[in-house]
PDB file of N, CA and C in Angstrom:
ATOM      1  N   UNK A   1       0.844  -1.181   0.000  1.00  0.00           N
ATOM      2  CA  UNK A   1       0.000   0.000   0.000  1.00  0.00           C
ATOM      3  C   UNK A   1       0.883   1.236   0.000  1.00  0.00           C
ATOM      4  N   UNK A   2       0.679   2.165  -1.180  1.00  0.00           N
ATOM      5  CA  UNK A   2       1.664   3.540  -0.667  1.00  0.00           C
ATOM      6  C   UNK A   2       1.148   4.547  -0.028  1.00  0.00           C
ATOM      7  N   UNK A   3       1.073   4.588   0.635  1.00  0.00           N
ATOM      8  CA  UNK A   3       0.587   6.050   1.456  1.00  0.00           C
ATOM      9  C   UNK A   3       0.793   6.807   1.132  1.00  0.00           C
ATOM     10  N   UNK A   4       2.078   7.217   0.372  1.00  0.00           N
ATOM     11  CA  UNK A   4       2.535   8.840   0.373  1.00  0.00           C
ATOM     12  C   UNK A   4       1.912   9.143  -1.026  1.00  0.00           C
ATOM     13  N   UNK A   5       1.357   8.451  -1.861  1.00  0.00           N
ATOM     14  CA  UNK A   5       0.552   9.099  -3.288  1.00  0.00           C
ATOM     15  C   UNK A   5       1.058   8.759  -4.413  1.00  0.00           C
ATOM     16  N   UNK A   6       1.282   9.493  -5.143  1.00  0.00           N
ATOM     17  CA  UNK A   6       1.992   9.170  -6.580  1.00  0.00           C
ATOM     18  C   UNK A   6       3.432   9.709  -6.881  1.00  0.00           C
ATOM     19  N   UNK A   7       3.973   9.954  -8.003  1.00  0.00           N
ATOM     20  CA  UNK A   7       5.259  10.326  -8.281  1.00  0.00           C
ATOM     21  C   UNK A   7       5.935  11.222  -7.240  1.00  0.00           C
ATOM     22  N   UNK A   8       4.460  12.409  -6.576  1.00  0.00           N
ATOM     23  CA  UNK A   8       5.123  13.794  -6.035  1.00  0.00           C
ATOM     24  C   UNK A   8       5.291  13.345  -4.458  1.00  0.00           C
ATOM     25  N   UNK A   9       4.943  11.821  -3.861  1.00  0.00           N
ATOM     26  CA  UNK A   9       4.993  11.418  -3.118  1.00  0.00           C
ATOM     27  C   UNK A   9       4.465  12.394  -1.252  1.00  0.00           C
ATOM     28  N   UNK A  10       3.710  13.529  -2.080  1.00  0.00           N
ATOM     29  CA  UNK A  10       2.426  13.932  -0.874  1.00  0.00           C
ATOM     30  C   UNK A  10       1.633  13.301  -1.092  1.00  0.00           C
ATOM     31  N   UNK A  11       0.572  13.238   0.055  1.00  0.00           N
ATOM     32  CA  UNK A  11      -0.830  12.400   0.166  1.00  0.00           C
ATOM     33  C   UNK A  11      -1.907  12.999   0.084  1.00  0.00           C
ATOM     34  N   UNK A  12      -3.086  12.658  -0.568  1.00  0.00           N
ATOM     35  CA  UNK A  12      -4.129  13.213  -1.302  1.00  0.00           C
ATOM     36  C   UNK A  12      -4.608  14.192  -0.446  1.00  0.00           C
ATOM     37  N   UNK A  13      -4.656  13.873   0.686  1.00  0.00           N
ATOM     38  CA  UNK A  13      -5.360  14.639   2.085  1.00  0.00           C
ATOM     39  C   UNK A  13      -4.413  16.190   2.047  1.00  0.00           C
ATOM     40  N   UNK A  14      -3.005  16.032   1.594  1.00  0.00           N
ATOM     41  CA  UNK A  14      -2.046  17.178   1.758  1.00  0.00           C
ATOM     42  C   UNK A  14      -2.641  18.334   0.334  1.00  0.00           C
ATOM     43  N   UNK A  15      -2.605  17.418  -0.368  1.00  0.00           N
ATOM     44  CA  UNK A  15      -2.782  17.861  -1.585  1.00  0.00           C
ATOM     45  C   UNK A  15      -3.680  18.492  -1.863  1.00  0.00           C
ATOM     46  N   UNK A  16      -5.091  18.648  -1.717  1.00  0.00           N
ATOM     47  CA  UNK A  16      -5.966  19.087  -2.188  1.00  0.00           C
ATOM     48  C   UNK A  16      -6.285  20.628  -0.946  1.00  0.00           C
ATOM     49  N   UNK A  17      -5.244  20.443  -0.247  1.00  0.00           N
ATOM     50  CA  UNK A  17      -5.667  21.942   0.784  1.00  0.00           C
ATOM     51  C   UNK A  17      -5.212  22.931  -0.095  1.00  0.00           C
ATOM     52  N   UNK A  18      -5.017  24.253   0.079  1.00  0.00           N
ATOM     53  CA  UNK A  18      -4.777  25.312  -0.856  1.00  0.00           C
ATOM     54  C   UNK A  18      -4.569  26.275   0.327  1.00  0.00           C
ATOM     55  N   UNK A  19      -3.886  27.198  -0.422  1.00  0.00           N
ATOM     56  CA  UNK A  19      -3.342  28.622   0.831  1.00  0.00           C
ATOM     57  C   UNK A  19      -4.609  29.900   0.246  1.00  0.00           C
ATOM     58  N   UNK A  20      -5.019  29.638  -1.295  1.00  0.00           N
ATOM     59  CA  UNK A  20      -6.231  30.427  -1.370  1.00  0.00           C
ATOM     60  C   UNK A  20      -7.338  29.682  -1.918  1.00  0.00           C
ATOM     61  N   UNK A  21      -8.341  30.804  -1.855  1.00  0.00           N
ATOM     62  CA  UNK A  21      -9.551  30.281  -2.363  1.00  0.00           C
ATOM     63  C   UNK A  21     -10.020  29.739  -3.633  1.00  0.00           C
ATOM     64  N   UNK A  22     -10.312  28.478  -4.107  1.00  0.00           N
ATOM     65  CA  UNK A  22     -10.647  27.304  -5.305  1.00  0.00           C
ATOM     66  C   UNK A  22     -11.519  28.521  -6.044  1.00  0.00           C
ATOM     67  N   UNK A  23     -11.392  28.551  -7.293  1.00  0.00           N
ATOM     68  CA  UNK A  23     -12.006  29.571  -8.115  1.00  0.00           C
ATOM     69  C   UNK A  23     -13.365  28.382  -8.392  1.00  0.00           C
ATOM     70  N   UNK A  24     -14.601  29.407  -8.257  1.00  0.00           N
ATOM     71  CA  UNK A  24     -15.993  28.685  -7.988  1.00  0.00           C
ATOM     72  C   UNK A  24     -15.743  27.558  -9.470  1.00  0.00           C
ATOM     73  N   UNK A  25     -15.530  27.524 -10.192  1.00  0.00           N
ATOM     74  CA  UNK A  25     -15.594  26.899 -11.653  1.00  0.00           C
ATOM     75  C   UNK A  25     -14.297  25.830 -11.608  1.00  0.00           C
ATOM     76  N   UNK A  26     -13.388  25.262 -10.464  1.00  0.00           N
ATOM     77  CA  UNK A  26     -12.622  24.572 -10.643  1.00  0.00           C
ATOM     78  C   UNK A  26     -13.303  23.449  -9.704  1.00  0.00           C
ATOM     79  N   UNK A  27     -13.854  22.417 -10.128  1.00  0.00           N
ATOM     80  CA  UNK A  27     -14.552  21.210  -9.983  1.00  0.00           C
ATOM     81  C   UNK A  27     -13.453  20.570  -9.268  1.00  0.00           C
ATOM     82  N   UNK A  28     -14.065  20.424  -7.717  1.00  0.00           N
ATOM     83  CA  UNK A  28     -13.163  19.628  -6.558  1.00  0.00           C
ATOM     84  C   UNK A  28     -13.113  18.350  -6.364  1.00  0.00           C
ATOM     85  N   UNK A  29     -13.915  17.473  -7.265  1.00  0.00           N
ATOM     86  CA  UNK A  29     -13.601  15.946  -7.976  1.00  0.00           C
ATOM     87  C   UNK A  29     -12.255  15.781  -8.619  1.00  0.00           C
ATOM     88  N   UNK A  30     -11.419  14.358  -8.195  1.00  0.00           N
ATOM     89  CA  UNK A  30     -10.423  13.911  -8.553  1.00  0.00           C
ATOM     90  C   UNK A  30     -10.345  12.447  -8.857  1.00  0.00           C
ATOM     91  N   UNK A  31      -9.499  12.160  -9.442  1.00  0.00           N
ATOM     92  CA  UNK A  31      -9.604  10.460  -9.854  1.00  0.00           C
ATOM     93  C   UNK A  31      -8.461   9.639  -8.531  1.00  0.00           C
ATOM     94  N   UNK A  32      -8.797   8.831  -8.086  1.00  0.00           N
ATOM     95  CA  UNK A  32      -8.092   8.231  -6.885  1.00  0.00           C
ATOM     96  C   UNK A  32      -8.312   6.683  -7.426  1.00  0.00           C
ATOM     97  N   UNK A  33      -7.392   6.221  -6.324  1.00  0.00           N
ATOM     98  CA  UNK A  33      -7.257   4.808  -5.942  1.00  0.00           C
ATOM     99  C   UNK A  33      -7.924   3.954  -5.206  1.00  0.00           C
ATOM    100  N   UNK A  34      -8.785   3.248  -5.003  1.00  0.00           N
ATOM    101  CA  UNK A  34      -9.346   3.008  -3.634  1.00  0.00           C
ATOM    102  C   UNK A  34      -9.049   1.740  -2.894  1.00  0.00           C
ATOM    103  N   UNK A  35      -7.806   1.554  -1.806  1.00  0.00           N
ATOM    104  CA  UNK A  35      -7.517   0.106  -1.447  1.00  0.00           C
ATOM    105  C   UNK A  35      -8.472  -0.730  -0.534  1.00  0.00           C
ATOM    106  N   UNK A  36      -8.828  -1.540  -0.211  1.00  0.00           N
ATOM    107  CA  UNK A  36      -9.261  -2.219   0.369  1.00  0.00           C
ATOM    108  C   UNK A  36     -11.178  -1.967   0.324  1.00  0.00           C
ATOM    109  N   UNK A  37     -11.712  -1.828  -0.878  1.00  0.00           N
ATOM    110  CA  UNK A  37     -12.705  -1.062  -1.327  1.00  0.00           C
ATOM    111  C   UNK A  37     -13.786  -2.604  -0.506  1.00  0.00           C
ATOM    112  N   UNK A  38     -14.896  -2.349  -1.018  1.00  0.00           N
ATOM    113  CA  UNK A  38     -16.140  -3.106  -0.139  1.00  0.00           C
ATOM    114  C   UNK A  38     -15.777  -4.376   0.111  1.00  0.00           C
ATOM    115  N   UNK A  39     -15.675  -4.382  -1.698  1.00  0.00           N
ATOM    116  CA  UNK A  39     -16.070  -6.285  -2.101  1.00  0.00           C
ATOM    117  C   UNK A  39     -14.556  -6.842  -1.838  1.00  0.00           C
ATOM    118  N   UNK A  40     -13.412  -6.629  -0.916  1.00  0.00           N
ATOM    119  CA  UNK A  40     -12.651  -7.211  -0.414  1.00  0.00           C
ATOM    120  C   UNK A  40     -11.819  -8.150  -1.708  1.00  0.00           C
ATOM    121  N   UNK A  41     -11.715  -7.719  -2.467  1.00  0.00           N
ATOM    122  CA  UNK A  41     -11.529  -8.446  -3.547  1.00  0.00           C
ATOM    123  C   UNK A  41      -9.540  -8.106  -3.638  1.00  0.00           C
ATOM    124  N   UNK A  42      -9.125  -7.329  -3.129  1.00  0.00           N
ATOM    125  CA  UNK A  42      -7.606  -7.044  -2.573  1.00  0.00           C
ATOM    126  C   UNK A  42      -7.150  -6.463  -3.902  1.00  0.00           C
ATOM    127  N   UNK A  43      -7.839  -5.928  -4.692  1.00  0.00           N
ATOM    128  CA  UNK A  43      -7.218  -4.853  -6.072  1.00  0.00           C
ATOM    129  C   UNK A  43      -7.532  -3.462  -5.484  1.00  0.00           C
ATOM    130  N   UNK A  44      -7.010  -2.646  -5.656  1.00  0.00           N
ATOM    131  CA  UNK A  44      -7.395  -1.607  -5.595  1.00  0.00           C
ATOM    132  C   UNK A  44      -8.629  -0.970  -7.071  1.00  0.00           C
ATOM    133  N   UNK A  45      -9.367  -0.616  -6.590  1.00  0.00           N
ATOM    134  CA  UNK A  45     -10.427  -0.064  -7.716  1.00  0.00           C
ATOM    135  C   UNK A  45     -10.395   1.665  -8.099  1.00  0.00           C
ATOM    136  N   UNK A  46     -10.397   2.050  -8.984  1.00  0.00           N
ATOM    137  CA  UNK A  46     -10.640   3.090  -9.764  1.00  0.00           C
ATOM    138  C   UNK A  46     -11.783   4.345  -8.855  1.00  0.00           C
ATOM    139  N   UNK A  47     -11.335   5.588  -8.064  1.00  0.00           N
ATOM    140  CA  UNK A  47     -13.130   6.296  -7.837  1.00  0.00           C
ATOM    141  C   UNK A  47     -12.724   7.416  -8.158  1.00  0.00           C
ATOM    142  N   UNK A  48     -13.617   8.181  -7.705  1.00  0.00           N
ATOM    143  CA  UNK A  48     -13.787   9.220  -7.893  1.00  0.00           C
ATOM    144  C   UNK A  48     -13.833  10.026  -6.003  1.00  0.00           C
ATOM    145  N   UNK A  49     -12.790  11.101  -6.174  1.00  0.00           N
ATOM    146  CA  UNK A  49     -12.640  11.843  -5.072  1.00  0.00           C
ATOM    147  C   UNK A  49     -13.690  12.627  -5.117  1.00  0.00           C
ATOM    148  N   UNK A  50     -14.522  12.701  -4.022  1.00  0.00           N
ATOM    149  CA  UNK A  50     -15.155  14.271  -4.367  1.00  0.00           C
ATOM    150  C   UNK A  50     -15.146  15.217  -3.127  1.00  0.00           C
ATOM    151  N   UNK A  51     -14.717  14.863  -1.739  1.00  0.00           N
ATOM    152  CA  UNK A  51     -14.581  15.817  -0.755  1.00  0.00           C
ATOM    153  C   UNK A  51     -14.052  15.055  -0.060  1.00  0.00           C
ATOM    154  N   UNK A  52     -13.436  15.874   1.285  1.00  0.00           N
ATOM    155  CA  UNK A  52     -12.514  15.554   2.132  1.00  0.00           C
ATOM    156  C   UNK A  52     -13.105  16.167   4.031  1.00  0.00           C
ATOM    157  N   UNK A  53     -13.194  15.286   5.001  1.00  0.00           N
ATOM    158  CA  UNK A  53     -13.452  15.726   6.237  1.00  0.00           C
ATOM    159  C   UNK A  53     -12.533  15.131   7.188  1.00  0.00           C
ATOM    160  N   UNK A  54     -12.380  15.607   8.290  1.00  0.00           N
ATOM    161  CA  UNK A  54     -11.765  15.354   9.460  1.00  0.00           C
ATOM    162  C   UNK A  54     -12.631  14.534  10.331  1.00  0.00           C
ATOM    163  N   UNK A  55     -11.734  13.144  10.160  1.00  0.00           N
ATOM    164  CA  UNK A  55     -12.670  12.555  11.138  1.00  0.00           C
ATOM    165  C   UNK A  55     -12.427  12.152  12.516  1.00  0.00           C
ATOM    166  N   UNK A  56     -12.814  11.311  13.178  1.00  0.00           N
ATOM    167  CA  UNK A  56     -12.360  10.759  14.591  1.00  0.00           C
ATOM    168  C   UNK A  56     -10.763  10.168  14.163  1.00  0.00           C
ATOM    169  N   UNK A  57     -10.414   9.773  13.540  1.00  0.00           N
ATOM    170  CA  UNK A  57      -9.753   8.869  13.484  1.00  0.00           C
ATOM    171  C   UNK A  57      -8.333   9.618  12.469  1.00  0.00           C
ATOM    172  N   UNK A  58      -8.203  10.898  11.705  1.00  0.00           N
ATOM    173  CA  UNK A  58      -7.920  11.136  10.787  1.00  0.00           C
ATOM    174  C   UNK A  58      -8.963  12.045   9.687  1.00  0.00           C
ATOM    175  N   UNK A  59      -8.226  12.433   8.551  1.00  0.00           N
ATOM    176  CA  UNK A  59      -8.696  12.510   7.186  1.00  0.00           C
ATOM    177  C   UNK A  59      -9.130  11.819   7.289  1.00  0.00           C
ATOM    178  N   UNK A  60     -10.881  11.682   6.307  1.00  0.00           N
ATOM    179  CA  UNK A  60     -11.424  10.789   5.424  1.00  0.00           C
ATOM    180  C   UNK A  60     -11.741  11.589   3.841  1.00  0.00           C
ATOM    181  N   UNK A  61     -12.330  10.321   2.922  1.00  0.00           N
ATOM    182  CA  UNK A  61     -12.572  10.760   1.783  1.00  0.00           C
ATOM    183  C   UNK A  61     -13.447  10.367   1.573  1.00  0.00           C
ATOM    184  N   UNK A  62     -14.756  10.982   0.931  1.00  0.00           N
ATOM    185  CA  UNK A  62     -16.033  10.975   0.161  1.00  0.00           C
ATOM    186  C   UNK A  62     -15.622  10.339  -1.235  1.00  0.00           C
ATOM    187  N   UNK A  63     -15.701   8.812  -1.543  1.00  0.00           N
ATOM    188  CA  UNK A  63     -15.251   8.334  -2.748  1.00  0.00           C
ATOM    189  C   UNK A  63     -16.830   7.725  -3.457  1.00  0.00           C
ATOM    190  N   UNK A  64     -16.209   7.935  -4.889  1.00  0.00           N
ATOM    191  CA  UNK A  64     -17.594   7.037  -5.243  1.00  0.00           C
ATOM    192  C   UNK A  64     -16.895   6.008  -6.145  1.00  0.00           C
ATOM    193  N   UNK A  65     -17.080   4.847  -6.523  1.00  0.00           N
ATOM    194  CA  UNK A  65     -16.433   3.834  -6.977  1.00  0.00           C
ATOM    195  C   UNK A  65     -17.006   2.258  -7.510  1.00  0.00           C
ATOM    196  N   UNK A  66     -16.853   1.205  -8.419  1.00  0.00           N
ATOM    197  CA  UNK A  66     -17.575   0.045  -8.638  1.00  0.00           C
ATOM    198  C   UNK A  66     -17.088  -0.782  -7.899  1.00  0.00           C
ATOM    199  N   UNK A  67     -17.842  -1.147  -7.329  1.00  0.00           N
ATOM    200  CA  UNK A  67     -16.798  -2.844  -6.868  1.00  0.00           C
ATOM    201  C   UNK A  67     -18.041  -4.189  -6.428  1.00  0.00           C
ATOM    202  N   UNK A  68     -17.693  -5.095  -7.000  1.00  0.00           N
ATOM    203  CA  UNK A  68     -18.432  -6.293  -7.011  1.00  0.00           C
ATOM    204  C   UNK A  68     -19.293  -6.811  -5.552  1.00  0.00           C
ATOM    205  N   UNK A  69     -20.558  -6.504  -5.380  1.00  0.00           N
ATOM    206  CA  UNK A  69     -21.228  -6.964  -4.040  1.00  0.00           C
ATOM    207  C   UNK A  69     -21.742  -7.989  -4.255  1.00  0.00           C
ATOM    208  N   UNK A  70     -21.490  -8.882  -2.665  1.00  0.00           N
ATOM    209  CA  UNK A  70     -22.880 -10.078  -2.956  1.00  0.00           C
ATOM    210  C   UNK A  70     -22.659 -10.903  -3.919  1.00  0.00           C
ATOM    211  N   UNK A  71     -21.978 -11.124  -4.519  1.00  0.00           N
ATOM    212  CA  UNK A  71     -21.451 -12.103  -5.751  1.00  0.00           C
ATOM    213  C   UNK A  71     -23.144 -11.634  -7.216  1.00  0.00           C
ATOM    214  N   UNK A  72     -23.618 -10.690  -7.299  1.00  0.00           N
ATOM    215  CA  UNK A  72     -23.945 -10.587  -7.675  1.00  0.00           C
ATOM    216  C   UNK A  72     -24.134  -9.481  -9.124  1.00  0.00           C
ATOM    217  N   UNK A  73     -22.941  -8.942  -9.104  1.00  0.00           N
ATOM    218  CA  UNK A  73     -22.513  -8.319  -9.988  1.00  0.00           C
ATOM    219  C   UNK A  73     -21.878  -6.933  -9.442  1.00  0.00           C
ATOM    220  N   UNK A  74     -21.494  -6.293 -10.617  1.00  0.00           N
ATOM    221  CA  UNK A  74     -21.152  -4.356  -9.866  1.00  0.00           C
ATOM    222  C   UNK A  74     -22.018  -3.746  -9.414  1.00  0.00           C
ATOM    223  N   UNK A  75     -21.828  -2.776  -8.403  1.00  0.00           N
ATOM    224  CA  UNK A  75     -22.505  -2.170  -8.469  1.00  0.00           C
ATOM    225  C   UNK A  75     -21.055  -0.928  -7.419  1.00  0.00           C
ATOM    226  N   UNK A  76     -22.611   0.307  -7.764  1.00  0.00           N
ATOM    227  CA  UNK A  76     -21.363   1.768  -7.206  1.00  0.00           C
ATOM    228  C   UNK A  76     -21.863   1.723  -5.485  1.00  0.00           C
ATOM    229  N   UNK A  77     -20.815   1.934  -4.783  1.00  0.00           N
ATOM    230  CA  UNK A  77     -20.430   2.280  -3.856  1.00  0.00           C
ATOM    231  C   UNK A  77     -19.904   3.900  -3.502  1.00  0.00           C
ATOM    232  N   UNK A  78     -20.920   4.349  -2.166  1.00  0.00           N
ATOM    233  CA  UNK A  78     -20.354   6.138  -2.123  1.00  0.00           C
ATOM    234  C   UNK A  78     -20.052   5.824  -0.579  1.00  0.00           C
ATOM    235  N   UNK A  79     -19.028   6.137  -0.026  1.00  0.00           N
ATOM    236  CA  UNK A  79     -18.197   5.809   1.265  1.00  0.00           C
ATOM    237  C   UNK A  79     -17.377   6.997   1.787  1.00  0.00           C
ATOM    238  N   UNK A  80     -17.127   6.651   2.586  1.00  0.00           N
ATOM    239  CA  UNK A  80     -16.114   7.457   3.506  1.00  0.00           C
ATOM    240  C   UNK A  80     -14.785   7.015   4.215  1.00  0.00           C
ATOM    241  N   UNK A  81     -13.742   6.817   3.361  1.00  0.00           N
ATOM    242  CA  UNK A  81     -12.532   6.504   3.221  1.00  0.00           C
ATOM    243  C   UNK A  81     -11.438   6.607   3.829  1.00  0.00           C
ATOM    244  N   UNK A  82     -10.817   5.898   4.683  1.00  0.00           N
ATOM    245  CA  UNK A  82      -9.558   6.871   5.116  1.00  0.00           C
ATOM    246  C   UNK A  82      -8.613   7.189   4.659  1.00  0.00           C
ATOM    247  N   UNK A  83      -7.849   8.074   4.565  1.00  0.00           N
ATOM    248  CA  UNK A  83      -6.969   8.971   3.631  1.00  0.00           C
ATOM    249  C   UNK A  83      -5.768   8.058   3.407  1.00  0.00           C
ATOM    250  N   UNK A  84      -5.591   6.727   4.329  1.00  0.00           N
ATOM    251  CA  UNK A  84      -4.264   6.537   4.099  1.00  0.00           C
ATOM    252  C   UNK A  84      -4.605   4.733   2.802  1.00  0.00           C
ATOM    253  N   UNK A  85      -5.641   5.019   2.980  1.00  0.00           N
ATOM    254  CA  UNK A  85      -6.606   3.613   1.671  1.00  0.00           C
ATOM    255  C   UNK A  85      -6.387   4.591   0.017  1.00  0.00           C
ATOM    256  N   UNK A  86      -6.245   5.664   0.407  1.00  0.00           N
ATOM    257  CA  UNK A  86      -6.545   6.356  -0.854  1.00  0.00           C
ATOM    258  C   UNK A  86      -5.291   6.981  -1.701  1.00  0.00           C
ATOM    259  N   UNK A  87      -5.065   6.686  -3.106  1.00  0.00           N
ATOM    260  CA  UNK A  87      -3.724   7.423  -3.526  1.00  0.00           C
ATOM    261  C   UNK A  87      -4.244   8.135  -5.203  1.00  0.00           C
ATOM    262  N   UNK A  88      -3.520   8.852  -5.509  1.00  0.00           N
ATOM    263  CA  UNK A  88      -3.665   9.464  -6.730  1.00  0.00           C
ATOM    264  C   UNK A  88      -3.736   8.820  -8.078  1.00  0.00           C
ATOM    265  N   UNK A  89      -4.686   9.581  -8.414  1.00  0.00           N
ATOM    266  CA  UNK A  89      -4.963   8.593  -9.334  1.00  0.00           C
ATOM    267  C   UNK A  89      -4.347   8.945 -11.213  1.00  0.00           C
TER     268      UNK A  89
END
């Protein structure tokens, strides 16, 4: 599992803070990684970032993502992630 992200080796949680204000028209969705996603299936799956909160425990992430339930086919999953499951996508 890498924690620290991709090439620039900060973590998504670092990354997406800013010192100014997101211009209203720059869409705060990102493409991520998602490890250890529902269906336990031990790949990491493909989501979609779309917000970030402070939780008990840490960062979390608002992901939305497919992953196989129930042996019954795909379906999307919208969760709340912890930052260190999640890398750049």
């Amino acid at each position: 599992m890498n924690k620290r992200g991709g090439a620039g080796g900060i973590p998504m949680s670092e990354r997406v803070r800013r010192t100014q204000p997101r211009p209203v028209d720059d869409c705060p969705a990102r493409h991520c990684w998602v490890s250890d996603a529902a269906d336990r299936a031990g790949t990491k799956r493909p989501g979609l970032l779309l917000e970030w909160r402070q939780g008990r425990s840490g960062w979390e992430g608002r992901v939305v993502y497919a992953a196989m339930l129930r042996g019954e086919g795909w379906a999307s999953v919208e969760e709340w992630v912890p930052a260190g499951l999640l890398t750049e996508g």
